[in-house]
Protein backbone atom coordinates (compact mmCIF):
# COMPACT_ATOMS: atom_id res chain seq x y z
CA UNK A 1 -4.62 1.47 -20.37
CA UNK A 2 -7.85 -0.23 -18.24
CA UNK A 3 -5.98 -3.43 -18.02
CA UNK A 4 -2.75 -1.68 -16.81
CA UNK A 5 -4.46 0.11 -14.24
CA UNK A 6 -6.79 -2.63 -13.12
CA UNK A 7 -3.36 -4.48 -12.63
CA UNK A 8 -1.43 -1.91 -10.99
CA UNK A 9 -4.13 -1.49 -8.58
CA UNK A 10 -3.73 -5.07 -7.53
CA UNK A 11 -0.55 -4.32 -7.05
CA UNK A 12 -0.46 -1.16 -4.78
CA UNK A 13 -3.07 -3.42 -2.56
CA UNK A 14 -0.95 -5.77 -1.91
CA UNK A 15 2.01 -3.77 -1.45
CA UNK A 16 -0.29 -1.96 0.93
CA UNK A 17 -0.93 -5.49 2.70
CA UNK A 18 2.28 -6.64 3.06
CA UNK A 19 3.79 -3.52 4.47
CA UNK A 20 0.62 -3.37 6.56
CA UNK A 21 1.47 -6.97 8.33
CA UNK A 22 5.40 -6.64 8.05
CA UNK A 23 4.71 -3.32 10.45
CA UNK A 24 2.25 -4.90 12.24
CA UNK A 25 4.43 -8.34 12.91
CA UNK A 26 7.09 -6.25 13.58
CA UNK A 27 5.34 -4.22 16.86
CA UNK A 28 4.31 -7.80 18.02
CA UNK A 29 7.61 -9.04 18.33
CA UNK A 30 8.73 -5.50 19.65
CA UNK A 31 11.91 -5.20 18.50
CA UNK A 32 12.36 -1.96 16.63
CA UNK A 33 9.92 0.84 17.26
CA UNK A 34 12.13 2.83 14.73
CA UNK A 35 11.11 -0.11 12.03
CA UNK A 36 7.67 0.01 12.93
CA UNK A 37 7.35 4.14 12.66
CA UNK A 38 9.18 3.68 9.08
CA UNK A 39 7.22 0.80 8.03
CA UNK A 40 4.15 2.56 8.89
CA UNK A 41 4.76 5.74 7.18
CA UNK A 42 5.79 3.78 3.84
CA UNK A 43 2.19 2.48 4.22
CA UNK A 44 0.60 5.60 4.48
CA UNK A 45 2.57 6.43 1.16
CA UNK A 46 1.59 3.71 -0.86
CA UNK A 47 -2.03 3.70 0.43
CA UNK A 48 -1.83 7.12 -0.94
CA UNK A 49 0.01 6.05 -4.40
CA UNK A 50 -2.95 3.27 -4.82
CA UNK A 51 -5.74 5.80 -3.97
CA UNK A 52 -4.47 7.64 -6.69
CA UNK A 53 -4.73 4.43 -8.86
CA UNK A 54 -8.06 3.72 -7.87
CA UNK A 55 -9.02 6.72 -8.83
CA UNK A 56 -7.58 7.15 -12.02
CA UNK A 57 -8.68 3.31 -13.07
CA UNK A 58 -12.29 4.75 -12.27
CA UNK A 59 -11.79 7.73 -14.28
CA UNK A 60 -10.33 6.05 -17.11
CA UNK A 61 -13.69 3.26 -17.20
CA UNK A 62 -15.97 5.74 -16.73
């Protein structure tokens, strides 16, 4: 279970990244502001989805 959570945590990071720069690339080219709002609010859901991971990696090693 520690070595699925350690890996799923890697992978809500970077899931976190990439939506993070895809939003951010987005606004610099300033296309879509509708993108942008949407691609912003799916990372504010997966930050949320890999807090929750974080946390229960912590509680799970602890």
């Amino acid at each position: 279970m520690q070595t699925l959570l350690y890996h799923a945590t890697t992978i809500a990071t970077l899931a976190v990244l990439a939506v993070l720069l895809a939003g951010l690339w987005n606004m610099m080219r300033g296309k879509s502001p509708n993108l942008s709002q949407k691609l912003m609010r799916w990372r504010v859901g997966l930050q949320f989805c890999a807090i929750l991971i974080i946390i229960a990696y912590a509680w799970v090693t602890h």
